[in-house]
PDB file of N, CA and C in Angstrom:
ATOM      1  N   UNK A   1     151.506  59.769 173.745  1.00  0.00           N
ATOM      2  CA  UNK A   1     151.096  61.070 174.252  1.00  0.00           C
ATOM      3  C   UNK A   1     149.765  61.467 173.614  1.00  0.00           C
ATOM      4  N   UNK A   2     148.935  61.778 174.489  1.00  0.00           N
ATOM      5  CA  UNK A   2     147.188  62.228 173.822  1.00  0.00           C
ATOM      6  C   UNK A   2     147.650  63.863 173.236  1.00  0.00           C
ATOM      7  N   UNK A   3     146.695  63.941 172.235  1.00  0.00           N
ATOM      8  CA  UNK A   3     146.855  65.112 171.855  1.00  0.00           C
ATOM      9  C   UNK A   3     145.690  65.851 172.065  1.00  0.00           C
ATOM     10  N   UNK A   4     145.449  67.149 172.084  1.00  0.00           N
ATOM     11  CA  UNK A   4     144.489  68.009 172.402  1.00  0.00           C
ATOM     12  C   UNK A   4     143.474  68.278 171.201  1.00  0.00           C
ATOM     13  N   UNK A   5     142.517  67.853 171.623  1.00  0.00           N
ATOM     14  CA  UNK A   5     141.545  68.658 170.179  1.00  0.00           C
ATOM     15  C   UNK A   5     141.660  70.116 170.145  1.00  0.00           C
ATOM     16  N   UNK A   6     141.563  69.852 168.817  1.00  0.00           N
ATOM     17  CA  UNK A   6     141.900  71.406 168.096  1.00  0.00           C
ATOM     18  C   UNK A   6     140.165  71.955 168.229  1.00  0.00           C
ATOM     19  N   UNK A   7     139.490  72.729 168.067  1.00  0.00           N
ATOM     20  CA  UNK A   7     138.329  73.755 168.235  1.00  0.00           C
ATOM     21  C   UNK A   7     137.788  72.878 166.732  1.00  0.00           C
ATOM     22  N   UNK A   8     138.295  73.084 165.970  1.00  0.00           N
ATOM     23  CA  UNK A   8     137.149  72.897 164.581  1.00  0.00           C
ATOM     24  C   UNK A   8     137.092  71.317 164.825  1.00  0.00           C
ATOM     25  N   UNK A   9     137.700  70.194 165.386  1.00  0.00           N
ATOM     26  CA  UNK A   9     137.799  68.954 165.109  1.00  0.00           C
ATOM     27  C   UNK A   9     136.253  68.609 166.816  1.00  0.00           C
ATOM     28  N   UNK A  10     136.459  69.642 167.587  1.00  0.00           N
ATOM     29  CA  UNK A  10     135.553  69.514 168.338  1.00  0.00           C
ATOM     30  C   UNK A  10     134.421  70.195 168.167  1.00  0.00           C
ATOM     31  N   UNK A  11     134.000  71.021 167.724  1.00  0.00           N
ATOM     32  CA  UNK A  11     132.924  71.897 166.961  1.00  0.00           C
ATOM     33  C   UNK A  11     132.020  70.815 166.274  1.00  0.00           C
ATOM     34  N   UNK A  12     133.245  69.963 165.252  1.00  0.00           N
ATOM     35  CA  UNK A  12     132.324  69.484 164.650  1.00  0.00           C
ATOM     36  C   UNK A  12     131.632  67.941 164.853  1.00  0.00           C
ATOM     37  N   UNK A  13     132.388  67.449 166.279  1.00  0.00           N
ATOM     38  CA  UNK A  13     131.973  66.004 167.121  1.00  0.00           C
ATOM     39  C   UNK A  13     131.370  66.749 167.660  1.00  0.00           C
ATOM     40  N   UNK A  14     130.840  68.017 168.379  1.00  0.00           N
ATOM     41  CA  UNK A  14     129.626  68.433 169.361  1.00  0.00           C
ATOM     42  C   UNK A  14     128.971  68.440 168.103  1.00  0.00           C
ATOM     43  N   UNK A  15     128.719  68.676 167.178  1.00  0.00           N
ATOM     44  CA  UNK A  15     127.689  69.228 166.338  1.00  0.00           C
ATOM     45  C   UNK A  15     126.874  68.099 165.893  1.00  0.00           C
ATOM     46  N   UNK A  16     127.882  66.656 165.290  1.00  0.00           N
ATOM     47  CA  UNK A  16     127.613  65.581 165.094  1.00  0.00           C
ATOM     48  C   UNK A  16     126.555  65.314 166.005  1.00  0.00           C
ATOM     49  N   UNK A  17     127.100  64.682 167.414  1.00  0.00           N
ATOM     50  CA  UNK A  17     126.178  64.269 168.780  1.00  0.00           C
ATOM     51  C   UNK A  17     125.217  64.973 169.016  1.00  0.00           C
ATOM     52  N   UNK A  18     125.021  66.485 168.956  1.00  0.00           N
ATOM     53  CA  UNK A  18     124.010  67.490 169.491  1.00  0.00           C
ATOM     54  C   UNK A  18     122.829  66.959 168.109  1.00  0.00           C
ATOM     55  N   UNK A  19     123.218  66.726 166.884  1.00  0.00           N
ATOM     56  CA  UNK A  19     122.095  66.486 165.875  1.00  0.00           C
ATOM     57  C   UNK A  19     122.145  65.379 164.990  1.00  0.00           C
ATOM     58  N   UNK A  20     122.697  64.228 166.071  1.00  0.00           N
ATOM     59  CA  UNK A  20     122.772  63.051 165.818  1.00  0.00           C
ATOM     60  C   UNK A  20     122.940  62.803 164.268  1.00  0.00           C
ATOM     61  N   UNK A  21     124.167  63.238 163.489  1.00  0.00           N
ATOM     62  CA  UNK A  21     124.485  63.495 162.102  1.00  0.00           C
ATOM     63  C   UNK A  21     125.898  62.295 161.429  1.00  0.00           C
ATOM     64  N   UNK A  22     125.613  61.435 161.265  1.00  0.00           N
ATOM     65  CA  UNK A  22     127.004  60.703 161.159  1.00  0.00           C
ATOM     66  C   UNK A  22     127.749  61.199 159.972  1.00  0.00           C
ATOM     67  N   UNK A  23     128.878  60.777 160.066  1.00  0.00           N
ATOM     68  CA  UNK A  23     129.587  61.425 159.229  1.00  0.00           C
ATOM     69  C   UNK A  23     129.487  61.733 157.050  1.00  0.00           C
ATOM     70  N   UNK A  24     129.060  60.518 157.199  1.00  0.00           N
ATOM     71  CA  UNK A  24     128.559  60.523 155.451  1.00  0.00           C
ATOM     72  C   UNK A  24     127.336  61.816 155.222  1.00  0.00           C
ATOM     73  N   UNK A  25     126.873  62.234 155.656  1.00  0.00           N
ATOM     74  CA  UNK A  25     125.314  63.062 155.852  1.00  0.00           C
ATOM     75  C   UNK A  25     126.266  64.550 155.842  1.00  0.00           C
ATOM     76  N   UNK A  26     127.331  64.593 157.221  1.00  0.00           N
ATOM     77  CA  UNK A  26     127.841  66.089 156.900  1.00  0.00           C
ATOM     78  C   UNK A  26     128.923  66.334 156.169  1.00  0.00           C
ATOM     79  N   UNK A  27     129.885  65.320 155.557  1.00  0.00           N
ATOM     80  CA  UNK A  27     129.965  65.484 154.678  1.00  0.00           C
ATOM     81  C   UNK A  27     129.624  65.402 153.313  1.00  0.00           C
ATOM     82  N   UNK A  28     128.672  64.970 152.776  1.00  0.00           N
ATOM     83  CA  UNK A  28     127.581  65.602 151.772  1.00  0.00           C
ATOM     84  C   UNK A  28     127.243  67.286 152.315  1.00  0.00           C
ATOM     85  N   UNK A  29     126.812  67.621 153.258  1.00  0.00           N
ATOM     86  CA  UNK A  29     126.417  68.967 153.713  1.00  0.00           C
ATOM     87  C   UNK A  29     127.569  69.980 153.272  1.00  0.00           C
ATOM     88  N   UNK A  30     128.918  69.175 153.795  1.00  0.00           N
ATOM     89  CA  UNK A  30     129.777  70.068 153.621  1.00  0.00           C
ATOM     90  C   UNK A  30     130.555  70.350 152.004  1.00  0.00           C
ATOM     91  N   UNK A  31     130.272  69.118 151.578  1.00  0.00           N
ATOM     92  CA  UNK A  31     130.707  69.501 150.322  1.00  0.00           C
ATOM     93  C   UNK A  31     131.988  68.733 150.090  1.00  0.00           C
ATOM     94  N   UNK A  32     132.495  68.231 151.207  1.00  0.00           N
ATOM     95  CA  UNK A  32     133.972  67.450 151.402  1.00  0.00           C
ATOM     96  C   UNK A  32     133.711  65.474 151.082  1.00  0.00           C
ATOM     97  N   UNK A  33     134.180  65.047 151.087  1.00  0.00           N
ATOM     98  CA  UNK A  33     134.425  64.001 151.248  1.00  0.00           C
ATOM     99  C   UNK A  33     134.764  63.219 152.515  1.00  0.00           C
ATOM    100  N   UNK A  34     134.081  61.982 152.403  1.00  0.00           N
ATOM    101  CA  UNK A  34     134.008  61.683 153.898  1.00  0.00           C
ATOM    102  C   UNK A  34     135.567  61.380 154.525  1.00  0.00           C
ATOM    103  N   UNK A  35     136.437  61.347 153.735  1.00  0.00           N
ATOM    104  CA  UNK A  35     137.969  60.640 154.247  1.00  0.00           C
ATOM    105  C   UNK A  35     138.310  62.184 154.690  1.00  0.00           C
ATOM    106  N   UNK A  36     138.325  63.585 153.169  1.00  0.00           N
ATOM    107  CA  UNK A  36     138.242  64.328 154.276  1.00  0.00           C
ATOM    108  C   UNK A  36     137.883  65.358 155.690  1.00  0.00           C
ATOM    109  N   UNK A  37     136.287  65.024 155.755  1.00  0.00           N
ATOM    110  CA  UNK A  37     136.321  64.920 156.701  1.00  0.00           C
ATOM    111  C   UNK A  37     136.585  64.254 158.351  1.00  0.00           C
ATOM    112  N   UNK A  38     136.920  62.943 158.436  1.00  0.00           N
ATOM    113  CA  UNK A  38     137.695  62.221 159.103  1.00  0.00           C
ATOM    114  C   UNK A  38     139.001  62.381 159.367  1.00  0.00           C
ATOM    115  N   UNK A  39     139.742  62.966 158.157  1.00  0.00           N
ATOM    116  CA  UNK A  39     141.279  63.670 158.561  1.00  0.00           C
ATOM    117  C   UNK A  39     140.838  65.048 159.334  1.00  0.00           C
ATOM    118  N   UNK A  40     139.954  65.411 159.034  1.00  0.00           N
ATOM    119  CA  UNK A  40     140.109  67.007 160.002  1.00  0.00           C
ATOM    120  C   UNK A  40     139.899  66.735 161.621  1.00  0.00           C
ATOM    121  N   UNK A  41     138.238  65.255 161.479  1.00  0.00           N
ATOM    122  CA  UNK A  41     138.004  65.241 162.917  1.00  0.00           C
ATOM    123  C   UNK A  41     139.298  64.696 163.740  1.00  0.00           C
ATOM    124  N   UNK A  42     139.823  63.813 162.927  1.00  0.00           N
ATOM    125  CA  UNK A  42     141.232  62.875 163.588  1.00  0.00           C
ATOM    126  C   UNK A  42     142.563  64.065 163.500  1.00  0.00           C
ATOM    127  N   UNK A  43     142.451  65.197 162.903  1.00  0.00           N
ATOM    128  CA  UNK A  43     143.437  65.720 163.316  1.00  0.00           C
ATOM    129  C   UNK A  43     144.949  66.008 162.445  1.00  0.00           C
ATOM    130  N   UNK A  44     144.871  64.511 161.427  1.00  0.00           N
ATOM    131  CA  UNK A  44     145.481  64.563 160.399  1.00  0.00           C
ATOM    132  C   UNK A  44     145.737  65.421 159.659  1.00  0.00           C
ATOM    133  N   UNK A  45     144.923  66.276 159.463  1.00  0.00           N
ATOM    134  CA  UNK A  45     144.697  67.512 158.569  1.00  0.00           C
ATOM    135  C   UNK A  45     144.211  68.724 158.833  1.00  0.00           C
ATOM    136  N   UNK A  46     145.027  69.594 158.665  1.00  0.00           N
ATOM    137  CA  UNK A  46     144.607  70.841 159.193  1.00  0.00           C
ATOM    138  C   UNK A  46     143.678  71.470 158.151  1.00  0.00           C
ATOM    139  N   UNK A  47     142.287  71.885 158.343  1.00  0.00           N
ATOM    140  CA  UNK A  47     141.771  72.717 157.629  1.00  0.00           C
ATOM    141  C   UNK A  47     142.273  74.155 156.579  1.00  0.00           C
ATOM    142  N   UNK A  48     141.825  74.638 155.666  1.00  0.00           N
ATOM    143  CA  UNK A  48     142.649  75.280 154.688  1.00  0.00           C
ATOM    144  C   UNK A  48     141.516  76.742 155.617  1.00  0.00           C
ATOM    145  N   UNK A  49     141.699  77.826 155.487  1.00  0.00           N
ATOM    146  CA  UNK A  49     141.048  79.032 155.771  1.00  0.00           C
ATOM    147  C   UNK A  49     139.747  78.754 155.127  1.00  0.00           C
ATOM    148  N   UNK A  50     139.696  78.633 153.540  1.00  0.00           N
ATOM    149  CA  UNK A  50     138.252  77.869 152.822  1.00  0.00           C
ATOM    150  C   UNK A  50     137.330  77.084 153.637  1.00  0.00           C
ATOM    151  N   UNK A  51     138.018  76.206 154.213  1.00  0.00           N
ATOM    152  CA  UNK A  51     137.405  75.055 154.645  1.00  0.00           C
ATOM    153  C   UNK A  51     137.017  75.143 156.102  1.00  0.00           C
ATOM    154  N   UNK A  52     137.946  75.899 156.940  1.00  0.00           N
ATOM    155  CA  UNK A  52     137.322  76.554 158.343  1.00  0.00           C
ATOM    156  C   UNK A  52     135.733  77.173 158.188  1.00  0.00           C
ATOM    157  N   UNK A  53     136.296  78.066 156.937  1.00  0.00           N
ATOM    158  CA  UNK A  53     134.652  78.900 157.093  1.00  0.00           C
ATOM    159  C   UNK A  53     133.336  78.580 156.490  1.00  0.00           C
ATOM    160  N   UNK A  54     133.814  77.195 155.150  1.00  0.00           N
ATOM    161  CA  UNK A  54     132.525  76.314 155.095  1.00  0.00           C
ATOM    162  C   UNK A  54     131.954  75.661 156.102  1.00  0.00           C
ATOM    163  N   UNK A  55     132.841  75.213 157.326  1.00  0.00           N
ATOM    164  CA  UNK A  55     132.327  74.305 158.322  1.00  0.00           C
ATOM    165  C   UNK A  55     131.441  75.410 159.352  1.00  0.00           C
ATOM    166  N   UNK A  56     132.245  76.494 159.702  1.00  0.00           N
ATOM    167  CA  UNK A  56     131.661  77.045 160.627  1.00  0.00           C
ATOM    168  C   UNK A  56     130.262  77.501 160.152  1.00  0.00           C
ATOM    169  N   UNK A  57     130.338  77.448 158.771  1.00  0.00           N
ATOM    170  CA  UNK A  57     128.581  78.156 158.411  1.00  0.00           C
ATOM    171  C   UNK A  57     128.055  77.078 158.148  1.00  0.00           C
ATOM    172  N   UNK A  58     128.044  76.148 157.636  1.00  0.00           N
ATOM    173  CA  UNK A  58     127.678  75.034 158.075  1.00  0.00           C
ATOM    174  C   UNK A  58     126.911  74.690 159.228  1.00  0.00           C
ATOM    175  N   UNK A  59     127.594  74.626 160.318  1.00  0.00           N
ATOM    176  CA  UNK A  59     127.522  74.057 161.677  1.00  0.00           C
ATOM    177  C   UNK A  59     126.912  75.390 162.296  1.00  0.00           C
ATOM    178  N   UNK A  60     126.377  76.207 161.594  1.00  0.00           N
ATOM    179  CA  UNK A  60     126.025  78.098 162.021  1.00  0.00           C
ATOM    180  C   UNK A  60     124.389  77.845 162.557  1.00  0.00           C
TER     181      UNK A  60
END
């Protein structure tokens, strides 16, 4: 069964593609680690409230 992207796991694959950013680069930006950022894009992991609002200003 496919599962639906969640908003922050797609936020941050448009953001990637729109500024051609691979993943090691935003996470350095973000401050996270690249595994977790890969659990958030894959879904594995739900973001903490902290971590929603580093990304969204981030990606701001």
């Amino acid at each position: 069964m496919e599962r639906k992207m969640n908003n922050i796991s797609e936020e941050i694959i448009n953001y990637q593609k729109d500024h051609d950013i691979p993943d090691t680069l935003l996470a350095f930006k973000l401050h996270f680690s690249v595994e977790e950022l890969h659990d958030i894009k894959s879904m594995e992991k739900s973001p903490n409230q902290d971590e929603v609002n580093i990304i969204k200003q981030t990606l701001a």
